[in-house]
N, C-alpha and C. Protein backbone atom coordinates (compact mmCIF):
# COMPACT_ATOMS: atom_id res chain seq x y z
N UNK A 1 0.84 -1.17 0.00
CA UNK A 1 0.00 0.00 0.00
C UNK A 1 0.90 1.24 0.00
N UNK A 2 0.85 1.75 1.90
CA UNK A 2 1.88 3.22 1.19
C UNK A 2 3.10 2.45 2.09
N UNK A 3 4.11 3.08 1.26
CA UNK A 3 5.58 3.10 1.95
C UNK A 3 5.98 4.31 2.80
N UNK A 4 5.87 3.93 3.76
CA UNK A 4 6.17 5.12 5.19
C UNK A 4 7.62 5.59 4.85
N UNK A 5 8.73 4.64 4.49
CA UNK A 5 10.08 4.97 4.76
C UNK A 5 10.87 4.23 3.39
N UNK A 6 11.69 4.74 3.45
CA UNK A 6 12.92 4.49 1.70
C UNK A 6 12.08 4.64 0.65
N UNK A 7 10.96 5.23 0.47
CA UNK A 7 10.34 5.18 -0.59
C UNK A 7 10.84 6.70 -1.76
N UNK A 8 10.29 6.14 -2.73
CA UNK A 8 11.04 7.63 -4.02
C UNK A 8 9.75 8.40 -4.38
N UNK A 9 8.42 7.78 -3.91
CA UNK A 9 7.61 8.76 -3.97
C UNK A 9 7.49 9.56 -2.51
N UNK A 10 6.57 10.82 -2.32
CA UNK A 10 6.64 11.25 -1.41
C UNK A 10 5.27 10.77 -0.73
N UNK A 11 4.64 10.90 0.94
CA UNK A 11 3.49 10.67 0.75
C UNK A 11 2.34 11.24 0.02
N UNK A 12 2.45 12.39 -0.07
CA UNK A 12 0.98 12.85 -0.34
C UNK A 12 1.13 12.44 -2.27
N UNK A 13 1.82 11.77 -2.75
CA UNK A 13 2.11 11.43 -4.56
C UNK A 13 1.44 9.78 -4.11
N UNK A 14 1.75 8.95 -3.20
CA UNK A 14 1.62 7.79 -3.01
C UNK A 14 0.04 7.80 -2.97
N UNK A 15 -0.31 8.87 -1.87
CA UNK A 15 -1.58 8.71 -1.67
C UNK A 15 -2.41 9.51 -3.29
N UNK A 16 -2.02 10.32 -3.86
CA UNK A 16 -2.66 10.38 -5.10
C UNK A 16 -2.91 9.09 -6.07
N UNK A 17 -1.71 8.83 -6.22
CA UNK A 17 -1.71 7.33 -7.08
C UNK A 17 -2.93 6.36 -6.10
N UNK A 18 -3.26 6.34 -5.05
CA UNK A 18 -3.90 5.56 -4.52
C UNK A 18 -5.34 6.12 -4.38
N UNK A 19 -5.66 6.93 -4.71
CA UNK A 19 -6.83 8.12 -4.94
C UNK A 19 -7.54 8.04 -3.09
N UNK A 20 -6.64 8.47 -2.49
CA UNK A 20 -6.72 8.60 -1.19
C UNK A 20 -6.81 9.90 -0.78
N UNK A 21 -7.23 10.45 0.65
CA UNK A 21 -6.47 12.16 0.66
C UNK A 21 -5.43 11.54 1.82
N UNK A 22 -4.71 12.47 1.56
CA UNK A 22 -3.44 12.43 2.59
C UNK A 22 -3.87 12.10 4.12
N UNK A 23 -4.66 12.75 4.46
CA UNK A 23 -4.68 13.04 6.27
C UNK A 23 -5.45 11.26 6.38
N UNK A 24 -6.46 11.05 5.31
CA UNK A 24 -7.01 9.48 5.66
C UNK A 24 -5.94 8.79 6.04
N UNK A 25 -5.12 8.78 5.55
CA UNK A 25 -3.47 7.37 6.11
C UNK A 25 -3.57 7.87 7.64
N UNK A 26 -4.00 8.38 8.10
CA UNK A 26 -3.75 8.51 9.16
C UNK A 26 -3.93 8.29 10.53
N UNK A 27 -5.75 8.27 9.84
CA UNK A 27 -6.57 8.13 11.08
C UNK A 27 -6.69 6.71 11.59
N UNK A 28 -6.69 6.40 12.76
CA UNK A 28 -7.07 5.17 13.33
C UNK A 28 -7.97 4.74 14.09
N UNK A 29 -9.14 4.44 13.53
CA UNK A 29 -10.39 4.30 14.48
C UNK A 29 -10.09 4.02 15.68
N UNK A 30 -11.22 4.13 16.31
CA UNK A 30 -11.85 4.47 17.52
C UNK A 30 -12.74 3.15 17.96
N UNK A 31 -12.59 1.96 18.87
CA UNK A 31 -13.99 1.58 19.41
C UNK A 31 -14.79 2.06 20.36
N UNK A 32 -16.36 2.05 20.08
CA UNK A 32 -16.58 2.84 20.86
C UNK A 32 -16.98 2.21 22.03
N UNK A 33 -17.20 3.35 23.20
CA UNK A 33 -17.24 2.44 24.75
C UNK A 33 -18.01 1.93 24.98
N UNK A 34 -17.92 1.93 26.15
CA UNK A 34 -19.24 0.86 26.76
C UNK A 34 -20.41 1.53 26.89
N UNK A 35 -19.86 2.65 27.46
CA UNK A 35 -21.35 3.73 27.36
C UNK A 35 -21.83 4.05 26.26
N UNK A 36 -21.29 4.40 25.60
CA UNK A 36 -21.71 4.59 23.99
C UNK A 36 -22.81 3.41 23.13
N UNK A 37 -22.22 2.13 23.51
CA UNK A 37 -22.76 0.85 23.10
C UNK A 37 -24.11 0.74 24.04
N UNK A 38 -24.09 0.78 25.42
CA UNK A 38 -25.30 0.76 26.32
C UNK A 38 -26.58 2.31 25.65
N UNK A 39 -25.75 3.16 25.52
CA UNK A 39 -27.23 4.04 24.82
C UNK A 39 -27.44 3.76 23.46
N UNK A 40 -27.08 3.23 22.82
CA UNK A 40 -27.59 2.92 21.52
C UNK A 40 -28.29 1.64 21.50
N UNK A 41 -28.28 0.60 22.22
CA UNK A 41 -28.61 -0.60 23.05
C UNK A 41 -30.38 0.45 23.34
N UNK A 42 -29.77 1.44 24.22
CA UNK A 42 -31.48 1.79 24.55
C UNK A 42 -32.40 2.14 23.45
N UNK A 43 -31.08 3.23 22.85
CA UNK A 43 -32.04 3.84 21.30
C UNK A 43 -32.89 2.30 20.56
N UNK A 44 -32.00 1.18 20.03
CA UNK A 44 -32.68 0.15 19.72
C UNK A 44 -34.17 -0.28 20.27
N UNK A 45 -34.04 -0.72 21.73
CA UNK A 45 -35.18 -1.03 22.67
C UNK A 45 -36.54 -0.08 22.44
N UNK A 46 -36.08 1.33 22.20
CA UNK A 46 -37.10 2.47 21.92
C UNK A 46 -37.60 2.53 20.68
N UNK A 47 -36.78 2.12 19.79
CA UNK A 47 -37.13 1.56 18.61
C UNK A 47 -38.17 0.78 18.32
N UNK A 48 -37.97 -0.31 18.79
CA UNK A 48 -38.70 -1.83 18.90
C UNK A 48 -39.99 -1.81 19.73
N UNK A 49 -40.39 -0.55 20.76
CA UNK A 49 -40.91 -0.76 21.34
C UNK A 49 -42.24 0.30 20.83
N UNK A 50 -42.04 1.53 20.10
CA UNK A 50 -42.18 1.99 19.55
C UNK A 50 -41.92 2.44 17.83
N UNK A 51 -41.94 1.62 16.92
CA UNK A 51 -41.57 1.92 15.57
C UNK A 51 -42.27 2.44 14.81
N UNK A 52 -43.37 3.17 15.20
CA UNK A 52 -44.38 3.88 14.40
C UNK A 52 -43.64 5.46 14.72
N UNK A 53 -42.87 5.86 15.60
CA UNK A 53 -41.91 6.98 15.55
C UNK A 53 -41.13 7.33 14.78
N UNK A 54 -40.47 6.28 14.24
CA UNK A 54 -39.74 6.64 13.25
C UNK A 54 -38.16 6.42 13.47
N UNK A 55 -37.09 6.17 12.82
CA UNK A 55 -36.03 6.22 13.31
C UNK A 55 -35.22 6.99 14.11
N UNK A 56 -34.92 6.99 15.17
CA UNK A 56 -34.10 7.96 15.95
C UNK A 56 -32.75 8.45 14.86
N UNK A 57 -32.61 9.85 15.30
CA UNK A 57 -31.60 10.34 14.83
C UNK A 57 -31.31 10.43 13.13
């Protein structure tokens, strides 16, 4: 993919050829927490319990 080091392109040429943007190589997701997972857990339940509302969010 990209070559971090000894490479003859530079990054942001590597990441063109790869039709990438530069700053994407970069990022490294995130899992999300526990809390995060427990309210969306509820959003679901509110869902299900009610679906004539409509989708949350």
């Amino acid at each position: 993919m990209v070559e971090w080091q000894d490479s003859g392109l530079p990054i942001t040429k590597q990441a063109e050829q790869l039709g990438f943007n530069r700053p994407s190589l970069y990022y490294k997701p995130v899992e999300p927490s526990a809390e995060e997972g427990a309210i969306k857990h509820q959003f679901d339940e509110v869902y299900k319990k009610y679906p004539f509302l409509g989708p949350v969010g």
